[in-house]
PDB file of N, CA and C in Angstrom:
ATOM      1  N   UNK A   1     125.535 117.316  56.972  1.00  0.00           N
ATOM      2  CA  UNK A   1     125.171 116.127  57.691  1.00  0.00           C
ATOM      3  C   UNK A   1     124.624 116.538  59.069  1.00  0.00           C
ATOM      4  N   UNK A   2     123.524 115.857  59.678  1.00  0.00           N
ATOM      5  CA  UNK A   2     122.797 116.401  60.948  1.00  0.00           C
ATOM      6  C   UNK A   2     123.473 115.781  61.491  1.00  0.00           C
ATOM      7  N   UNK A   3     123.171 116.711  63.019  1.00  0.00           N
ATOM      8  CA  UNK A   3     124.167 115.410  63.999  1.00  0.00           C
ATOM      9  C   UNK A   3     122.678 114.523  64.630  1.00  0.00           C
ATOM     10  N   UNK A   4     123.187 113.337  64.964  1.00  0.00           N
ATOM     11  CA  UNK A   4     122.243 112.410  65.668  1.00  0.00           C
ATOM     12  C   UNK A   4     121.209 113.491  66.988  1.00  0.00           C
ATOM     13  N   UNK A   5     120.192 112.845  66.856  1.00  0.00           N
ATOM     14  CA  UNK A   5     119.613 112.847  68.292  1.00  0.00           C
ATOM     15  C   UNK A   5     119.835 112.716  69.265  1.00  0.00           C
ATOM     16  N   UNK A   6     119.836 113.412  70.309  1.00  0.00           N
ATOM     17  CA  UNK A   6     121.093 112.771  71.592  1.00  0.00           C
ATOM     18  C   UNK A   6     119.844 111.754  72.023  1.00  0.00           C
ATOM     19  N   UNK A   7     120.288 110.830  73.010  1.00  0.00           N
ATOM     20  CA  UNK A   7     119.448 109.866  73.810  1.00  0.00           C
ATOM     21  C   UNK A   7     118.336 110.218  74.641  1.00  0.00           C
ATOM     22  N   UNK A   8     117.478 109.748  74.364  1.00  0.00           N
ATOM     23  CA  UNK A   8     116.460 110.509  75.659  1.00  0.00           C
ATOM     24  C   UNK A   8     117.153 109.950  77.280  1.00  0.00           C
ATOM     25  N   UNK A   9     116.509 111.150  77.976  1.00  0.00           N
ATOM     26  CA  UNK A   9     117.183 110.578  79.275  1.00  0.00           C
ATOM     27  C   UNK A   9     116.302 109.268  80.023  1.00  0.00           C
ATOM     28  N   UNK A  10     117.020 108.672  80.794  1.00  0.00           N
ATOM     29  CA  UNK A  10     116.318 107.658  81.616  1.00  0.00           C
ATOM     30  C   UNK A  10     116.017 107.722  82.476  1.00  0.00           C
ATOM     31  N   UNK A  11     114.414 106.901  82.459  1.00  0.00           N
ATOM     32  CA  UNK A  11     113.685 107.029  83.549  1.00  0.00           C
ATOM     33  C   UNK A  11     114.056 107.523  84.973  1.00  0.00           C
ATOM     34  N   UNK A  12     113.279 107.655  86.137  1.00  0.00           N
ATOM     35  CA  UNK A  12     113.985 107.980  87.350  1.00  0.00           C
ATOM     36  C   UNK A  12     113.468 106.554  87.827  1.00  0.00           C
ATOM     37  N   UNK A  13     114.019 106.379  89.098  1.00  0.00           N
ATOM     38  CA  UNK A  13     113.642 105.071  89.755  1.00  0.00           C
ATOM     39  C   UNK A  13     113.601 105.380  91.047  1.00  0.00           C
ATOM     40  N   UNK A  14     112.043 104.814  91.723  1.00  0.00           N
ATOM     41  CA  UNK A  14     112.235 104.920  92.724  1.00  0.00           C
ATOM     42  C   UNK A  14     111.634 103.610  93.867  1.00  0.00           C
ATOM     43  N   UNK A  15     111.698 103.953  94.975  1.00  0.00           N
ATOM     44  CA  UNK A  15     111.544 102.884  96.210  1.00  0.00           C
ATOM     45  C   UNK A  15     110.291 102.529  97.030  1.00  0.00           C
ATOM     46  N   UNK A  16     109.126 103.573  95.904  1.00  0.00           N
ATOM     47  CA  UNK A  16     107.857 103.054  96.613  1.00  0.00           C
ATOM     48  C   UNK A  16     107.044 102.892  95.375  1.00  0.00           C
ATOM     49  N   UNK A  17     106.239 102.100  95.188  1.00  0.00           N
ATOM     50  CA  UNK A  17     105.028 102.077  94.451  1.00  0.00           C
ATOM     51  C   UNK A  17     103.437 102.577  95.227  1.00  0.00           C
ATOM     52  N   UNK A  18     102.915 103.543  94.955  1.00  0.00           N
ATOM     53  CA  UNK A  18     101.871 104.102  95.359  1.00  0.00           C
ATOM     54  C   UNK A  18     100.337 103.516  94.169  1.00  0.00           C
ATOM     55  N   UNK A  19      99.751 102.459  94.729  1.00  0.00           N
ATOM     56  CA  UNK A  19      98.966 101.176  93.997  1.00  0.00           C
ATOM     57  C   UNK A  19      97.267 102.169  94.967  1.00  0.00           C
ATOM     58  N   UNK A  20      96.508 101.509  93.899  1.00  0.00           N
ATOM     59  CA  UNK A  20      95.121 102.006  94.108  1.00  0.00           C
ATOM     60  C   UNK A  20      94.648 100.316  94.664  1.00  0.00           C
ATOM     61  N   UNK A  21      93.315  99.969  94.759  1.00  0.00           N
ATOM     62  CA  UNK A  21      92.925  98.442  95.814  1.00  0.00           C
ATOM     63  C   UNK A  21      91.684  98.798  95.604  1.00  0.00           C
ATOM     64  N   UNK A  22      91.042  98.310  94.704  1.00  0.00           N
ATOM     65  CA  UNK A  22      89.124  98.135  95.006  1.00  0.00           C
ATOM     66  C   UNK A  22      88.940  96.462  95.452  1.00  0.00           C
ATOM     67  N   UNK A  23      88.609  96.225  96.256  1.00  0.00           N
ATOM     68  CA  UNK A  23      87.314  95.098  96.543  1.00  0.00           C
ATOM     69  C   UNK A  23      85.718  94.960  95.653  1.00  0.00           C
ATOM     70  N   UNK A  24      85.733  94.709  94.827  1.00  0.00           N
ATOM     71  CA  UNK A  24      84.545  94.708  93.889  1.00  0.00           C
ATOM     72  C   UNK A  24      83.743  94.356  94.933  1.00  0.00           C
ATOM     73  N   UNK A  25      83.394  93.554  96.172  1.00  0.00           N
ATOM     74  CA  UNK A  25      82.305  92.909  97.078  1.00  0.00           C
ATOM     75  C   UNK A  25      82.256  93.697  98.005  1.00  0.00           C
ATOM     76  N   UNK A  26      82.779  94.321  98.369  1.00  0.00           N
ATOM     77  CA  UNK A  26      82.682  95.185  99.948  1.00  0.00           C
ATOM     78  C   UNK A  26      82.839  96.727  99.218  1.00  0.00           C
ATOM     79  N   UNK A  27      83.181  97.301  98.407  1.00  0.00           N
ATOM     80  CA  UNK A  27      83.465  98.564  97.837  1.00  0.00           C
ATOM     81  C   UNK A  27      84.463  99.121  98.544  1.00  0.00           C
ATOM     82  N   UNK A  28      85.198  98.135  98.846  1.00  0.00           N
ATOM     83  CA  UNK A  28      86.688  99.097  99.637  1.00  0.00           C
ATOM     84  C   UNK A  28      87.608  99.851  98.837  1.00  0.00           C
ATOM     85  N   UNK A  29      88.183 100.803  98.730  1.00  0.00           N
ATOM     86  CA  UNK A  29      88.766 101.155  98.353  1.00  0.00           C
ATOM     87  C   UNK A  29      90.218 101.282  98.785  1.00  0.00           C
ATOM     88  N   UNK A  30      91.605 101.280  98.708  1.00  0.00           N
ATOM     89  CA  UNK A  30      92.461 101.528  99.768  1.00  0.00           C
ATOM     90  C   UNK A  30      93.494 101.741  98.872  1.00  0.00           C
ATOM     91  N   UNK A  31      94.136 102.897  98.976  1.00  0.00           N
ATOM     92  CA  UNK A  31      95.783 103.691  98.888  1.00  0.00           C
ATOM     93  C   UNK A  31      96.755 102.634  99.539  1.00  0.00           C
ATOM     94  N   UNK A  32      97.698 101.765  98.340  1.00  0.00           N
ATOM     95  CA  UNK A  32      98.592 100.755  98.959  1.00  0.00           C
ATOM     96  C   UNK A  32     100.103 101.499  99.031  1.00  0.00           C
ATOM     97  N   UNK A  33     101.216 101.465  99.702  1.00  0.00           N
ATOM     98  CA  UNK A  33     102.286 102.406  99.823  1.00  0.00           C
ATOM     99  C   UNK A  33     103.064 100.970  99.488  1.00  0.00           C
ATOM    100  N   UNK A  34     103.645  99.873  98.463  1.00  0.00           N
ATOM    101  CA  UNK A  34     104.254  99.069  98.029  1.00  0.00           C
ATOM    102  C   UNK A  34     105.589  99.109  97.959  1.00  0.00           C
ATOM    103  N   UNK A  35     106.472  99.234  99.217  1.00  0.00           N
ATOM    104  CA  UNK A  35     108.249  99.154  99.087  1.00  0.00           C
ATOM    105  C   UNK A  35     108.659  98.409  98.000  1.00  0.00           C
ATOM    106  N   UNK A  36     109.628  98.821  97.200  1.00  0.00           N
ATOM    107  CA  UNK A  36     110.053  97.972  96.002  1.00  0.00           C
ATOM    108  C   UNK A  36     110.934  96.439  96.711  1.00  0.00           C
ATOM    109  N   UNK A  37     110.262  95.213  96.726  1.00  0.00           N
ATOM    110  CA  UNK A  37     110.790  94.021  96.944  1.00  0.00           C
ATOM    111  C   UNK A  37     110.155  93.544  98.220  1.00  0.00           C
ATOM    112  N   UNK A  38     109.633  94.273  98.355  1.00  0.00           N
ATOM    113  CA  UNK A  38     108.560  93.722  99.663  1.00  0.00           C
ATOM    114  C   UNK A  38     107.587  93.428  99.713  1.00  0.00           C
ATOM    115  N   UNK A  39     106.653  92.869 100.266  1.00  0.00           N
ATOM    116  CA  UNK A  39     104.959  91.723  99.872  1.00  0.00           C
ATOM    117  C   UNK A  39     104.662  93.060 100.409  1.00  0.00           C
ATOM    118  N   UNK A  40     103.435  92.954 100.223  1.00  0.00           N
ATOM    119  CA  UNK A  40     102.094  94.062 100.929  1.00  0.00           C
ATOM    120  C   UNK A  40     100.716  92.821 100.629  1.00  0.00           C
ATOM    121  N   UNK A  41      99.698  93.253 101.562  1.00  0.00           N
ATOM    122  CA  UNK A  41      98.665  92.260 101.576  1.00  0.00           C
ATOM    123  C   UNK A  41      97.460  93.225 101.243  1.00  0.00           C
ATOM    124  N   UNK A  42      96.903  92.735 100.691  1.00  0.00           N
ATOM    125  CA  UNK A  42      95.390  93.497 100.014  1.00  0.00           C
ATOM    126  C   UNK A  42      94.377  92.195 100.037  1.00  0.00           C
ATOM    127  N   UNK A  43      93.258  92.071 101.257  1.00  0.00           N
ATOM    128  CA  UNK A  43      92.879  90.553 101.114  1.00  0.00           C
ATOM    129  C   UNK A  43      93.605  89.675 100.808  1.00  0.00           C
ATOM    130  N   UNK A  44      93.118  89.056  99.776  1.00  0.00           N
ATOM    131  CA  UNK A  44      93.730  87.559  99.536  1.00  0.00           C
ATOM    132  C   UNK A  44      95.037  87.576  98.788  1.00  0.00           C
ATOM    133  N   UNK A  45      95.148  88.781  98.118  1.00  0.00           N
ATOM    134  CA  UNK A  45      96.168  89.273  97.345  1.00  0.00           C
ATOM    135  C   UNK A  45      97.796  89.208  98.197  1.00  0.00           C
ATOM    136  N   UNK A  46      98.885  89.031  97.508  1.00  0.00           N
ATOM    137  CA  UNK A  46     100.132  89.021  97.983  1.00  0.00           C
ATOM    138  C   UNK A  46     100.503  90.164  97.020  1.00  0.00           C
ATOM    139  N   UNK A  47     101.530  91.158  97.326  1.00  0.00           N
ATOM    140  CA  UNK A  47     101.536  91.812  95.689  1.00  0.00           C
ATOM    141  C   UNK A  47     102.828  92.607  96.467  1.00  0.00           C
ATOM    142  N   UNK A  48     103.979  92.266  95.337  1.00  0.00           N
ATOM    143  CA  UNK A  48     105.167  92.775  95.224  1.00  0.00           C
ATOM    144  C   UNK A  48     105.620  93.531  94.375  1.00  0.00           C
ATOM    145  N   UNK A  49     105.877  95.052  94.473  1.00  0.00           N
ATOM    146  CA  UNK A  49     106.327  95.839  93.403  1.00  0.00           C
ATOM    147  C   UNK A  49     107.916  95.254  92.886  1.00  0.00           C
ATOM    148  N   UNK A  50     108.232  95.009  91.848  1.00  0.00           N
ATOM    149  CA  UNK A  50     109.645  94.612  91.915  1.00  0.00           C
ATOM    150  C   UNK A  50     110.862  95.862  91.275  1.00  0.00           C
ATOM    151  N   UNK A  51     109.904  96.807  90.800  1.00  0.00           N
ATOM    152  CA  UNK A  51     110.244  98.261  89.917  1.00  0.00           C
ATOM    153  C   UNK A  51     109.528  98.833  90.157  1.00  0.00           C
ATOM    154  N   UNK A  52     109.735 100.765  89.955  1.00  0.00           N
ATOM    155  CA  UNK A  52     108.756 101.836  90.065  1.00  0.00           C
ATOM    156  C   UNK A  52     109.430 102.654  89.228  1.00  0.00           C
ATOM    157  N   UNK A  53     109.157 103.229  88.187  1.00  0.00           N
ATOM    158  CA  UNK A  53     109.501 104.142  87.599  1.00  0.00           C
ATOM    159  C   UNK A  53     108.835 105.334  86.992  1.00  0.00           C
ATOM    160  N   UNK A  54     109.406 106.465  86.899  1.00  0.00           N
ATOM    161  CA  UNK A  54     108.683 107.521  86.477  1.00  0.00           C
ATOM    162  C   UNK A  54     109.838 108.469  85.432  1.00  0.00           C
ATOM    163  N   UNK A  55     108.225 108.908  84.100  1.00  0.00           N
ATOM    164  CA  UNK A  55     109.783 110.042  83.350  1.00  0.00           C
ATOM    165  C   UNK A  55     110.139 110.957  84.153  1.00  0.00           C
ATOM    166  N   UNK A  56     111.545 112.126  83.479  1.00  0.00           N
ATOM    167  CA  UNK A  56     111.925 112.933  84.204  1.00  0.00           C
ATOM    168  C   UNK A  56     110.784 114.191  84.108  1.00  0.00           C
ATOM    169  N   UNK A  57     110.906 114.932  85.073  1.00  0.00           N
ATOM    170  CA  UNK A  57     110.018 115.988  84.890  1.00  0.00           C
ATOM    171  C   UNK A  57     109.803 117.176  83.505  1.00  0.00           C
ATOM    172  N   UNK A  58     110.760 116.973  82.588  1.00  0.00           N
ATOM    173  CA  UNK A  58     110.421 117.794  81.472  1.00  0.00           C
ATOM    174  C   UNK A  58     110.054 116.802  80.260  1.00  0.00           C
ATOM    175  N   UNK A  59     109.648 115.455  80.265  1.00  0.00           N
ATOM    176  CA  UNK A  59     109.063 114.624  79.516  1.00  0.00           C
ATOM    177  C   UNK A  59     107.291 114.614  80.314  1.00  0.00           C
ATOM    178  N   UNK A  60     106.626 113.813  79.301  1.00  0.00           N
ATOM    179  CA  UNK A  60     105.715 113.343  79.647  1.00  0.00           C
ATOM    180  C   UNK A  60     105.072 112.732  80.559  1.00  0.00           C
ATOM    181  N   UNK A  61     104.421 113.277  81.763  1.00  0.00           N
ATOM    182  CA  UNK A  61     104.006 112.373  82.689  1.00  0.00           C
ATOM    183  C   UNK A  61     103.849 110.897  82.244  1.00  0.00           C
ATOM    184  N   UNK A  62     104.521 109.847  83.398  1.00  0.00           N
ATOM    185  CA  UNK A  62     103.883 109.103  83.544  1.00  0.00           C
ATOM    186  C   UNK A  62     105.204 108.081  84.649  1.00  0.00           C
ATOM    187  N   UNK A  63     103.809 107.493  85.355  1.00  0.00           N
ATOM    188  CA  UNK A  63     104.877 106.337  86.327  1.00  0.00           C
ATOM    189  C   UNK A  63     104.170 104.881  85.917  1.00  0.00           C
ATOM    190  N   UNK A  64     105.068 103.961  86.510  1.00  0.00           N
ATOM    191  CA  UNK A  64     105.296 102.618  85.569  1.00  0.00           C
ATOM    192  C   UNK A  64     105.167 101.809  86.981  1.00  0.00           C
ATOM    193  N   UNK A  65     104.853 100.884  87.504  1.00  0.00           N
ATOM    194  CA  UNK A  65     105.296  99.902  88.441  1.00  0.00           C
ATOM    195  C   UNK A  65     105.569  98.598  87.682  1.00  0.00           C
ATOM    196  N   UNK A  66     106.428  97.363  88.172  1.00  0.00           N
ATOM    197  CA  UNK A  66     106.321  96.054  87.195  1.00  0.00           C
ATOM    198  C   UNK A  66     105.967  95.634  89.065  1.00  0.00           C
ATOM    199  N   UNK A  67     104.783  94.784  88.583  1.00  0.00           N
ATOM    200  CA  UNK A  67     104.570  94.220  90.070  1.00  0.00           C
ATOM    201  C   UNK A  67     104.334  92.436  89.566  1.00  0.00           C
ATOM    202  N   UNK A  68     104.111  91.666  90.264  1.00  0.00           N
ATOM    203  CA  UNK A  68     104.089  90.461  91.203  1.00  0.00           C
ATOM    204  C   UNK A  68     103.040  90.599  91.703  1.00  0.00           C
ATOM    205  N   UNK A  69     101.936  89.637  91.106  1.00  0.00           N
ATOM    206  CA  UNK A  69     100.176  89.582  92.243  1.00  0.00           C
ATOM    207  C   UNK A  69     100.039  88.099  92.018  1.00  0.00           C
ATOM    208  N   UNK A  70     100.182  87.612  93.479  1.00  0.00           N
ATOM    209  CA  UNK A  70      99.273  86.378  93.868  1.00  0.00           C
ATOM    210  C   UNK A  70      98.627  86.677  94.643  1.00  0.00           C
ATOM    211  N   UNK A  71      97.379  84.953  94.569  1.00  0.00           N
ATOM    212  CA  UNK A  71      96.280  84.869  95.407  1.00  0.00           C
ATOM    213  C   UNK A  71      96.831  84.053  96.367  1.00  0.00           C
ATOM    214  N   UNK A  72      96.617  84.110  97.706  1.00  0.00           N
ATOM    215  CA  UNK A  72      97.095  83.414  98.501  1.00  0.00           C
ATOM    216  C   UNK A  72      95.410  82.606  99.167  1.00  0.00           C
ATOM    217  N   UNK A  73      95.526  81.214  99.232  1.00  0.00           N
ATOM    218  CA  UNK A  73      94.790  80.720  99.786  1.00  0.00           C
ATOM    219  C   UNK A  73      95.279  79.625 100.301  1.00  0.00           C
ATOM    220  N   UNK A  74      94.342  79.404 101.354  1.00  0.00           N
ATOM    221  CA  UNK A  74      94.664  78.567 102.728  1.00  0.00           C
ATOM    222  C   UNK A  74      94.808  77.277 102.047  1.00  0.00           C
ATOM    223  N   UNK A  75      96.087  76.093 102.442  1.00  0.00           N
ATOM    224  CA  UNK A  75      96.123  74.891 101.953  1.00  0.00           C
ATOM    225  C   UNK A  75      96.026  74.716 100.557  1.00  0.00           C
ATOM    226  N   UNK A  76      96.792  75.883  99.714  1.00  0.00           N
ATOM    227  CA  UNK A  76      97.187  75.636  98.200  1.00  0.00           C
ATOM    228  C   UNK A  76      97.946  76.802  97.622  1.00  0.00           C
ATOM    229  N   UNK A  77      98.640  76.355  96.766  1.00  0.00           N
ATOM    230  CA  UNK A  77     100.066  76.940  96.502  1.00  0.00           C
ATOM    231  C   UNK A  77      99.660  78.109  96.113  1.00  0.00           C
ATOM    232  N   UNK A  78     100.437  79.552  95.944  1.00  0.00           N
ATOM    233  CA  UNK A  78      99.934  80.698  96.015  1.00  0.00           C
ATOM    234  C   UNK A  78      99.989  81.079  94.346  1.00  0.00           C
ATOM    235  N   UNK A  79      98.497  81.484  93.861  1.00  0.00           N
ATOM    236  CA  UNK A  79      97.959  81.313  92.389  1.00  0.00           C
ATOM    237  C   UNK A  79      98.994  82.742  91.993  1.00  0.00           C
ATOM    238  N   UNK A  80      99.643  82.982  90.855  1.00  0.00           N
ATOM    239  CA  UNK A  80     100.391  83.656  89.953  1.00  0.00           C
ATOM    240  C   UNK A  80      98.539  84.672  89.415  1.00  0.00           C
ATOM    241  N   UNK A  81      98.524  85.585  89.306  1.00  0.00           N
ATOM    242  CA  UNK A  81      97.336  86.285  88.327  1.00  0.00           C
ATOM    243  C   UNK A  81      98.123  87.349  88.111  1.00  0.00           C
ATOM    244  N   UNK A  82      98.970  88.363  88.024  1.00  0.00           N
ATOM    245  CA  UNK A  82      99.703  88.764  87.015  1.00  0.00           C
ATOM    246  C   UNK A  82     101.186  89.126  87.255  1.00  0.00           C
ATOM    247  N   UNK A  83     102.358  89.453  86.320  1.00  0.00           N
ATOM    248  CA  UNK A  83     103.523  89.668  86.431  1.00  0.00           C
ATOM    249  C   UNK A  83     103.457  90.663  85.434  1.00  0.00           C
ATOM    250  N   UNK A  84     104.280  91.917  85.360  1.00  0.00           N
ATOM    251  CA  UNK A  84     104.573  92.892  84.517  1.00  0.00           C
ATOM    252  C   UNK A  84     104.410  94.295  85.147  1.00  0.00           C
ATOM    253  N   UNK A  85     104.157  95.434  83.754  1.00  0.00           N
ATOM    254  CA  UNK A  85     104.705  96.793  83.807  1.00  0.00           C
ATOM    255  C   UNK A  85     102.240  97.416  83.795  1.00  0.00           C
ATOM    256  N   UNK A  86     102.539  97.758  84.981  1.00  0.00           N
ATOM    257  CA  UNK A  86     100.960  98.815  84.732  1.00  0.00           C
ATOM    258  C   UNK A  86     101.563 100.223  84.841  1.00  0.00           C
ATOM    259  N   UNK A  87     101.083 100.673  83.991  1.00  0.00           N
ATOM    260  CA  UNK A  87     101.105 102.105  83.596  1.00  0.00           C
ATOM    261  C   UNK A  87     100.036 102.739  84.376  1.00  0.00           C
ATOM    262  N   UNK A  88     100.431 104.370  85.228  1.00  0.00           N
ATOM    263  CA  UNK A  88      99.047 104.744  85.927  1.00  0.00           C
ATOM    264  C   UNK A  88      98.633 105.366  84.851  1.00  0.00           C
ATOM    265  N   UNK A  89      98.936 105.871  83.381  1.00  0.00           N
ATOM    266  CA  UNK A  89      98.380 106.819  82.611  1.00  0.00           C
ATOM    267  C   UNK A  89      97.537 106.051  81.793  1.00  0.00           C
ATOM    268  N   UNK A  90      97.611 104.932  81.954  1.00  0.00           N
ATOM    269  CA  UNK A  90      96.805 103.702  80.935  1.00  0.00           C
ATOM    270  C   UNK A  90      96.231 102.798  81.638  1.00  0.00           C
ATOM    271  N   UNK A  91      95.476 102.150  82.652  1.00  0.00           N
ATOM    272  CA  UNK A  91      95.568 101.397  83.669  1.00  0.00           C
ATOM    273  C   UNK A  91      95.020 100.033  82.860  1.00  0.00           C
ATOM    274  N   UNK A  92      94.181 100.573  81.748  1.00  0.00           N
ATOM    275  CA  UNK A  92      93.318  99.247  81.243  1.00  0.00           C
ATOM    276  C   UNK A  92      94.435  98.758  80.163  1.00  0.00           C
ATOM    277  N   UNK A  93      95.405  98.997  79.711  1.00  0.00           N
ATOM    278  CA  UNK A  93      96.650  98.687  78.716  1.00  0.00           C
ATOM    279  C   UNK A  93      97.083  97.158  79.062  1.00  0.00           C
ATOM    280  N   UNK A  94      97.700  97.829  80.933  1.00  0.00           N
ATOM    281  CA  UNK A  94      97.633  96.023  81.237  1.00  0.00           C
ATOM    282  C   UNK A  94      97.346  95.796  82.649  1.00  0.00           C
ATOM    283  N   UNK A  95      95.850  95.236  82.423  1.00  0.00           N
ATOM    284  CA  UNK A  95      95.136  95.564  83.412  1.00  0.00           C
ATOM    285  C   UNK A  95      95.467  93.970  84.497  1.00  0.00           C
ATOM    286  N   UNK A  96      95.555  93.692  85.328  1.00  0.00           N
ATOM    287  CA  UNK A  96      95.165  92.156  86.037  1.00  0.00           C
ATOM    288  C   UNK A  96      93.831  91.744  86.244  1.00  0.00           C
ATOM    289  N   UNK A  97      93.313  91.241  85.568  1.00  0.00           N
ATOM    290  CA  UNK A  97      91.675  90.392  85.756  1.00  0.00           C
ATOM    291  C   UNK A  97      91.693  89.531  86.814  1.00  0.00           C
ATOM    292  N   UNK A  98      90.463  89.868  87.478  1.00  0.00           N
ATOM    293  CA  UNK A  98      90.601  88.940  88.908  1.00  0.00           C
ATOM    294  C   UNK A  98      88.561  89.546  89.403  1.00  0.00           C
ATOM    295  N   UNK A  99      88.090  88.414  89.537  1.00  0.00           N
ATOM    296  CA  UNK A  99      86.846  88.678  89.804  1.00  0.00           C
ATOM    297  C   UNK A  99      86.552  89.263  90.871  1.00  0.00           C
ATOM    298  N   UNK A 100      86.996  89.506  92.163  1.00  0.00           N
ATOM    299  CA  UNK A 100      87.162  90.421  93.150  1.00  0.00           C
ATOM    300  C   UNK A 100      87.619  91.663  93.285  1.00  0.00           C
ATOM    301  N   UNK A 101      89.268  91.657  92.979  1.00  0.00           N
ATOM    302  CA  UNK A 101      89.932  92.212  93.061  1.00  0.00           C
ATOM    303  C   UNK A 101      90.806  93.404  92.101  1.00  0.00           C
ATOM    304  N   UNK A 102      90.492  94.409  91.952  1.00  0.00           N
ATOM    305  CA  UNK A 102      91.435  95.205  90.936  1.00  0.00           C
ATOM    306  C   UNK A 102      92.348  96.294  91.705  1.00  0.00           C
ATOM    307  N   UNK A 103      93.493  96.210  90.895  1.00  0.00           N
ATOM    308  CA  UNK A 103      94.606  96.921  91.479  1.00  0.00           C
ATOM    309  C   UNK A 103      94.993  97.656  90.173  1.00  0.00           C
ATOM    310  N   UNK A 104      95.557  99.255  90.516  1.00  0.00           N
ATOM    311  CA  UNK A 104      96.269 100.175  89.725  1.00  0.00           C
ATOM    312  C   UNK A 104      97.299 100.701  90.143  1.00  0.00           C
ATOM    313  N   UNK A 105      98.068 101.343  89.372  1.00  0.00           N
ATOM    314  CA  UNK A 105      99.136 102.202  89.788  1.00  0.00           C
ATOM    315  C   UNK A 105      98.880 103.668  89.581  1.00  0.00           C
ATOM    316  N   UNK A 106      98.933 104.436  90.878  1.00  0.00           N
ATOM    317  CA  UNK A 106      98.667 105.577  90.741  1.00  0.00           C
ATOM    318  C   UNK A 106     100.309 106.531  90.829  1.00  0.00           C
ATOM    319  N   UNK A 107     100.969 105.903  91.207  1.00  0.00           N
ATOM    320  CA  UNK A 107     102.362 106.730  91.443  1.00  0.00           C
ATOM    321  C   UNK A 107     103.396 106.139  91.859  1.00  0.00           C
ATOM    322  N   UNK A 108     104.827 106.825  91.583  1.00  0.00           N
ATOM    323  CA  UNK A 108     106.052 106.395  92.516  1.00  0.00           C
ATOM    324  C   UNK A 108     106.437 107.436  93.267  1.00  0.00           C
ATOM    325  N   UNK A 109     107.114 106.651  94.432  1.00  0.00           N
ATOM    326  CA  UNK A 109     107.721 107.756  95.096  1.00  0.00           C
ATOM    327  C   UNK A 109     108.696 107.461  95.818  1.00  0.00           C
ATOM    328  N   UNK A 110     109.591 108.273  96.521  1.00  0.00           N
ATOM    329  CA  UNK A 110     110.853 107.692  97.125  1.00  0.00           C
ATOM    330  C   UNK A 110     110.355 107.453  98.955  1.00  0.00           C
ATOM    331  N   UNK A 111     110.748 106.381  99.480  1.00  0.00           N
ATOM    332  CA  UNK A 111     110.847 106.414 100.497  1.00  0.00           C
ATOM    333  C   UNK A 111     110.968 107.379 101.520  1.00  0.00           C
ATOM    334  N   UNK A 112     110.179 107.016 102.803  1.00  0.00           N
ATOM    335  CA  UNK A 112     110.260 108.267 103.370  1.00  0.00           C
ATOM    336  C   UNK A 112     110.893 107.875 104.980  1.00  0.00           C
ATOM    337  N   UNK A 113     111.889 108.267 105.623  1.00  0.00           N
ATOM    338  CA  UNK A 113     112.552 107.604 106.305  1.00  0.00           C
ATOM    339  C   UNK A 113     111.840 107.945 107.769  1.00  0.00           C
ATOM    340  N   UNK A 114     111.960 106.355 108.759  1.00  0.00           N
ATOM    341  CA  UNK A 114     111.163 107.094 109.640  1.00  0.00           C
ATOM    342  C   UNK A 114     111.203 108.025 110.868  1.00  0.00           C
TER     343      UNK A 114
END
């Protein structure tokens, strides 16, 4: 009789989300540093990492953010355009559609104290 598979180990977790920011109209580009539970502003965008995760180093690359993106506009309630998990190794898997605006996840990382 084999013995079972042990469990794979679990993810690591950490306290920053490191997010990519194009402006489709201006060609901006911008490196977002996203504290886990905290807003960050990208234009019109509100965007809250609420998770960051990454495998351990002898698995398969890859880091995970689950973020929170609204549109915030003046004199109306702030529009929901996506909730969930973007993968940086897959970005188009689950991408947020937004005619301006595209956001990725390029990494996690732990806080850096100041």
């Amino acid at each position: 009789m084999a013995a079972p598979a042990p469990a794979p180990a679990p993810d690591l977790s950490f306290d920053v989300a490191l997010l990519q920011a194009l402006d489709k109209v201006s060609a901006r580009v911008m490196t977002i540093e996203a504290p886990v539970g905290q807003p960050v502003r990208f234009g019109s965008l509100e965007i809250i990492a609420r998770a960051c995760k990454k495998h351990r180093p002898e698995d398969q690359p890859e880091s995970a953010a689950f973020l929170d993106i609204s549109e915030l506009q003046p004199g109306r309630p702030p529009l929901d355009l996506f909730r969930g998990w973007m993968f940086a190794s897959s970005p188009a898997l689950s991408a947020m559609e937004h005619p301006v605006y595209d956001i990725w996840v390029l990494d996690c990382r732990p806080r850096i104290a100041p």
